[in-house]
PDB file of N, CA and C in Angstrom:
ATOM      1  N   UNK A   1       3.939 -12.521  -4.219  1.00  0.00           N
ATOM      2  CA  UNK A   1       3.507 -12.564  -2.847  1.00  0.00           C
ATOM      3  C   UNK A   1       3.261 -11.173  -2.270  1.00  0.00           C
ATOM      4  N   UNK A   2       4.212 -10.355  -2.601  1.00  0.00           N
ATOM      5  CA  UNK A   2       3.948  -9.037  -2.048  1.00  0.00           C
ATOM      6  C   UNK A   2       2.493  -8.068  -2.789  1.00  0.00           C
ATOM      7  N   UNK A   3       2.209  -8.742  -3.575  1.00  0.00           N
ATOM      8  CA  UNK A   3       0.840  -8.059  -4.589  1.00  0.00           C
ATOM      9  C   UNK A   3      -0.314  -8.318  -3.310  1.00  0.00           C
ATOM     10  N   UNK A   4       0.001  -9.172  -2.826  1.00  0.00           N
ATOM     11  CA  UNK A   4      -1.264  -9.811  -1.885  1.00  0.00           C
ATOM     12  C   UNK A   4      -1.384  -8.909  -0.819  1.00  0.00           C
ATOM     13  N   UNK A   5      -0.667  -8.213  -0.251  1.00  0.00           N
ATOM     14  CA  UNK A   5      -0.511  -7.614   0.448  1.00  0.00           C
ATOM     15  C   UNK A   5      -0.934  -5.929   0.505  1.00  0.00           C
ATOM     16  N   UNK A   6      -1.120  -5.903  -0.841  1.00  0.00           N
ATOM     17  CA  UNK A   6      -1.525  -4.461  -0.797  1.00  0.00           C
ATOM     18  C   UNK A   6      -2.689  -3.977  -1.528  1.00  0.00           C
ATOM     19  N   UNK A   7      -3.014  -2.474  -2.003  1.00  0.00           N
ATOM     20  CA  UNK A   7      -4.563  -2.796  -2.120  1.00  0.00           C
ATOM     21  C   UNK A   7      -4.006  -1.128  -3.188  1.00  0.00           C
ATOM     22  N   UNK A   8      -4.586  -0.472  -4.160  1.00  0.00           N
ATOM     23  CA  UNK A   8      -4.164   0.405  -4.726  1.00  0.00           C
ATOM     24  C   UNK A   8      -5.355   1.618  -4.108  1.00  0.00           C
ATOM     25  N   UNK A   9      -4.785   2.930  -4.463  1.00  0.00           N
ATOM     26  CA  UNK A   9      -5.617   3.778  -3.662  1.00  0.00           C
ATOM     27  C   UNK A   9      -5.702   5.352  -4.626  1.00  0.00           C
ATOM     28  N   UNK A  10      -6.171   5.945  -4.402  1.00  0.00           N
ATOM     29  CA  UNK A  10      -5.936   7.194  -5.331  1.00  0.00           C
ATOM     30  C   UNK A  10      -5.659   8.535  -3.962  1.00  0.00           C
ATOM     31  N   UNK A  11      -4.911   9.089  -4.173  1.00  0.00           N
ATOM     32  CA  UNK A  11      -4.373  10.098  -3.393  1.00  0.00           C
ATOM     33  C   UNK A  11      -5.132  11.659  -4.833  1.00  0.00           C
ATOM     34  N   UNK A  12      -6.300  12.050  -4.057  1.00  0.00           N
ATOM     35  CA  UNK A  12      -6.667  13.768  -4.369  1.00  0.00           C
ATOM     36  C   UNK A  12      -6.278  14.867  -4.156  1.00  0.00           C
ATOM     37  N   UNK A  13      -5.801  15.901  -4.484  1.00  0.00           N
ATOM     38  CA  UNK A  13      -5.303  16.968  -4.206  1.00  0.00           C
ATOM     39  C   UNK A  13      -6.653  17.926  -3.328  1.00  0.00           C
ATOM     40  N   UNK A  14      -6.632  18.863  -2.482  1.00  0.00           N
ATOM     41  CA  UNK A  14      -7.541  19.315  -1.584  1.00  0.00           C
ATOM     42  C   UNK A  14      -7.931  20.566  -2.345  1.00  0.00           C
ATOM     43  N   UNK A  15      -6.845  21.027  -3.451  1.00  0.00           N
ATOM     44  CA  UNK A  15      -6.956  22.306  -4.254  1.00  0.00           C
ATOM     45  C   UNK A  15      -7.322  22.092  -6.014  1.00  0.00           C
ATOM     46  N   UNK A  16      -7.362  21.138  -6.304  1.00  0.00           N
ATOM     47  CA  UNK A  16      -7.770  20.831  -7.259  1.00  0.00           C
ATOM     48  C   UNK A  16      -8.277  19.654  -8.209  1.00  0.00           C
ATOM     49  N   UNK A  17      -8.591  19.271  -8.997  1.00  0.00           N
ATOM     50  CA  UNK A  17      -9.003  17.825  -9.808  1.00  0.00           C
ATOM     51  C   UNK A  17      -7.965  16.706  -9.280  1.00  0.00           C
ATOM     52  N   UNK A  18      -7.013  17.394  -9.584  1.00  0.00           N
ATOM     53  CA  UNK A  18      -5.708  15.950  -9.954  1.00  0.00           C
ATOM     54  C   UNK A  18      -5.347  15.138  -9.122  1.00  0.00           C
ATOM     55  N   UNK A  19      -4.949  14.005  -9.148  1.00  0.00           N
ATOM     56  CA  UNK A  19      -4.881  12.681  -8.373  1.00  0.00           C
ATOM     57  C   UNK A  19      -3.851  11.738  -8.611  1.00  0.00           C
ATOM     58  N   UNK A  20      -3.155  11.029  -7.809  1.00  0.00           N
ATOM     59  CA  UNK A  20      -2.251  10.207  -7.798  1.00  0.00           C
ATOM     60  C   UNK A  20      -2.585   8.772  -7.792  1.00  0.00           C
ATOM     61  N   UNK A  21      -1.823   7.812  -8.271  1.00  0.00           N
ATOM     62  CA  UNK A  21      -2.620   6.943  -7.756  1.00  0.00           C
ATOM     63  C   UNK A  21      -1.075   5.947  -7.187  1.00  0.00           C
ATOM     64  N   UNK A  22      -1.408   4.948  -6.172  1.00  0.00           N
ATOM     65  CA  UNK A  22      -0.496   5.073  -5.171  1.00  0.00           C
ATOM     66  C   UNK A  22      -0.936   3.512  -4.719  1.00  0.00           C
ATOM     67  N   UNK A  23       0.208   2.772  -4.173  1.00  0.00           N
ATOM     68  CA  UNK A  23      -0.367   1.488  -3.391  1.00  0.00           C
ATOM     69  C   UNK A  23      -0.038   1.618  -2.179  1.00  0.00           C
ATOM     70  N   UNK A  24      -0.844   0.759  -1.364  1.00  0.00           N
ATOM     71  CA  UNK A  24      -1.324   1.176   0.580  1.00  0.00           C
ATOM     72  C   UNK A  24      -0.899  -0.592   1.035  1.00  0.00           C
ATOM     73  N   UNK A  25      -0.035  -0.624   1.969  1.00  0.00           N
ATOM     74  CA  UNK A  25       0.024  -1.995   2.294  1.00  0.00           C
ATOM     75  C   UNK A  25      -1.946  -1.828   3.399  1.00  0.00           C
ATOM     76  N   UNK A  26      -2.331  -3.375   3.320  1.00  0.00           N
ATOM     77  CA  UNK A  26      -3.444  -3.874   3.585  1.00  0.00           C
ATOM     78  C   UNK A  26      -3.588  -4.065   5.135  1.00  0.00           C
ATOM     79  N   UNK A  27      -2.450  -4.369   6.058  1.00  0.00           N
ATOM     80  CA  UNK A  27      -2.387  -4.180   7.017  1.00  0.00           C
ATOM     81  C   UNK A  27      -2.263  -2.530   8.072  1.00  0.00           C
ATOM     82  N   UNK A  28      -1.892  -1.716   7.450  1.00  0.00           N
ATOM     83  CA  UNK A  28      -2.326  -0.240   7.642  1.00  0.00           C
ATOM     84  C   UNK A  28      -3.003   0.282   7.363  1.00  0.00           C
ATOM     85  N   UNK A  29      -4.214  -0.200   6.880  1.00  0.00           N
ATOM     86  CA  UNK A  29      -5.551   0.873   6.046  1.00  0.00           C
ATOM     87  C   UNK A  29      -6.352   0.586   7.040  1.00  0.00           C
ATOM     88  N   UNK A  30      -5.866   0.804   8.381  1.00  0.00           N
ATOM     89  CA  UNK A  30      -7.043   2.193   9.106  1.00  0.00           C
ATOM     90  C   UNK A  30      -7.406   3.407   9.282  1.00  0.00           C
ATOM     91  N   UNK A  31      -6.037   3.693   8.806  1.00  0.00           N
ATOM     92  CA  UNK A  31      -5.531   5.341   8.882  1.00  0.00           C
ATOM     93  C   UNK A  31      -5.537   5.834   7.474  1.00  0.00           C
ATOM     94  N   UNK A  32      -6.502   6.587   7.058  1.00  0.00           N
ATOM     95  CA  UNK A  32      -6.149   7.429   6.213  1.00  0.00           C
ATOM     96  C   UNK A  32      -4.566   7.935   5.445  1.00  0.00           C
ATOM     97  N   UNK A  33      -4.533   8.038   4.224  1.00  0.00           N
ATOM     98  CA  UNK A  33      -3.213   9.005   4.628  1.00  0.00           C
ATOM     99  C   UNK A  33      -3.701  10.479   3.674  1.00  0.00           C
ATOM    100  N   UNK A  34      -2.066  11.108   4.284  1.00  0.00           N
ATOM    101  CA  UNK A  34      -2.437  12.152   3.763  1.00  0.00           C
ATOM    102  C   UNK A  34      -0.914  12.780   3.499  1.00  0.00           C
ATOM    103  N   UNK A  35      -0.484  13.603   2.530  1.00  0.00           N
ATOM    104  CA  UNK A  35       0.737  13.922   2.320  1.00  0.00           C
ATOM    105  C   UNK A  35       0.422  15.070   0.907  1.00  0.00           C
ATOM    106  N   UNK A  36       1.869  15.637   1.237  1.00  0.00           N
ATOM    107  CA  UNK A  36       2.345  16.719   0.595  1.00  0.00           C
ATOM    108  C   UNK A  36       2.852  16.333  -0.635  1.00  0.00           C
ATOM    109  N   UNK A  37       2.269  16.823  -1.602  1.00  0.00           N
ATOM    110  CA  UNK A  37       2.845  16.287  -3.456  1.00  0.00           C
ATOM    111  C   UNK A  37       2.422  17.455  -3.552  1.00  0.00           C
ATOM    112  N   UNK A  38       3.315  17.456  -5.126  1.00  0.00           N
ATOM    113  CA  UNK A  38       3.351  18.872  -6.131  1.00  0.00           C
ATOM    114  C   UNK A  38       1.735  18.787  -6.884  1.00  0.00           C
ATOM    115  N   UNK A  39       1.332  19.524  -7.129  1.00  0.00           N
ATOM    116  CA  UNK A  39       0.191  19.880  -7.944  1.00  0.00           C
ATOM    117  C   UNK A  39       0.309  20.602  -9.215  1.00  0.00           C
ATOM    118  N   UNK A  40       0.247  20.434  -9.949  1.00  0.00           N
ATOM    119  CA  UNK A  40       0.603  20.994 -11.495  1.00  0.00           C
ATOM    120  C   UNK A  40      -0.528  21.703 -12.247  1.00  0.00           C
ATOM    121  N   UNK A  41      -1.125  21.514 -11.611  1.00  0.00           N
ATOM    122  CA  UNK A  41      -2.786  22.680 -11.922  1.00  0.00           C
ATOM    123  C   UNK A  41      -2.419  23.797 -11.273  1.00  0.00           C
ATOM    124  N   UNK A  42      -2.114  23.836  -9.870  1.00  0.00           N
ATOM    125  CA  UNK A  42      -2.327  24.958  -9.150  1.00  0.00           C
ATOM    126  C   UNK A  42      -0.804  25.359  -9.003  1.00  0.00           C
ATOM    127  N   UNK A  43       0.171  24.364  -9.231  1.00  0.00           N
ATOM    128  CA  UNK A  43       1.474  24.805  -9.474  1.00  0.00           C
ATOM    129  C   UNK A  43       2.454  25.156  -8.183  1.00  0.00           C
ATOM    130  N   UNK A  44       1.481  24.001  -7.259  1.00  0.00           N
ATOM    131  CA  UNK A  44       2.399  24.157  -5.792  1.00  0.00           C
ATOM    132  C   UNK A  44       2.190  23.139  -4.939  1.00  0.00           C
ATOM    133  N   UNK A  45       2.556  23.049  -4.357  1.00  0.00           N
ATOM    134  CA  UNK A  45       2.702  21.434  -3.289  1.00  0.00           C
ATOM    135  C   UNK A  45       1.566  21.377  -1.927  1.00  0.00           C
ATOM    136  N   UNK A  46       0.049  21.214  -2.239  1.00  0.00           N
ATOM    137  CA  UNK A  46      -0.726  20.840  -1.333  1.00  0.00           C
ATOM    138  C   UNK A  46      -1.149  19.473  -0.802  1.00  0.00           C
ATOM    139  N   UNK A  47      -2.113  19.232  -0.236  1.00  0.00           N
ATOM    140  CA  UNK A  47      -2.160  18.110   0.689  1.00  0.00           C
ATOM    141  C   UNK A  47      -3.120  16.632  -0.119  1.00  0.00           C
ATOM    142  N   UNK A  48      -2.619  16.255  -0.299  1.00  0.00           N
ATOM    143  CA  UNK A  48      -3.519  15.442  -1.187  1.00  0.00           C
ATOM    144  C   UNK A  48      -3.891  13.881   0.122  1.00  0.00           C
ATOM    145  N   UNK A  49      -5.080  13.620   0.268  1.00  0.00           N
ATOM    146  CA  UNK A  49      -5.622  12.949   0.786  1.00  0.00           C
ATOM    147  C   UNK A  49      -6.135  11.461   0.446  1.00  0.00           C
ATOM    148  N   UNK A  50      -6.185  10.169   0.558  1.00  0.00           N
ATOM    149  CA  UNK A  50      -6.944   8.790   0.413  1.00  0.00           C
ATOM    150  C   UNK A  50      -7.997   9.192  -0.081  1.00  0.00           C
ATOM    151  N   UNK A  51      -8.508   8.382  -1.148  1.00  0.00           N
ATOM    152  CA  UNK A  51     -10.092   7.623  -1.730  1.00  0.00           C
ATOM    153  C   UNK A  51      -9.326   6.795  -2.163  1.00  0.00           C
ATOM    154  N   UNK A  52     -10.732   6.116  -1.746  1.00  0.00           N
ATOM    155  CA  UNK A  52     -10.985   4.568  -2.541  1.00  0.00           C
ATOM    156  C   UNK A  52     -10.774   4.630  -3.877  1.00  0.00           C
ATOM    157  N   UNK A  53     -10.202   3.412  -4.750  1.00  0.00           N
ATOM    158  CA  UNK A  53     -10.271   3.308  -6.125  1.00  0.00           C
ATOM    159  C   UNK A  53     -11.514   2.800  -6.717  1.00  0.00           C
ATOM    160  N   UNK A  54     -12.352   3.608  -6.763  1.00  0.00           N
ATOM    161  CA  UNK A  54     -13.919   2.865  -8.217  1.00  0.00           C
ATOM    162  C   UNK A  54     -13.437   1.736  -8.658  1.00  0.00           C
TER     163      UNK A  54
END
């Protein structure tokens, strides 16, 4: 039941390739998100932002 509810999303880093990928409940996806994760390319904790999953 709770699968129904959510929608999967990919979280991008603003400094480099790498990407997370992350689930978004379906009733909050008006808002973008956006949050602070480690980056392992660039080797420091920038802002990685929402896209859609292809």
């Amino acid at each position: 039941m709770a699968a129904d509810n959510t929608i999967k999303i990919i979280m991008r880093s603003s400094a480099s390739h790498f990407f997370y990928t992350t689930t978004k409940n379906k009733r909050n996806k008006k808002e973008k998100l956006v949050m602070k994760r480690y980056d392992p390319i660039v080797r420091k904790h920038v802002e990685f932002n929402e896209e859609k999953m292809k």
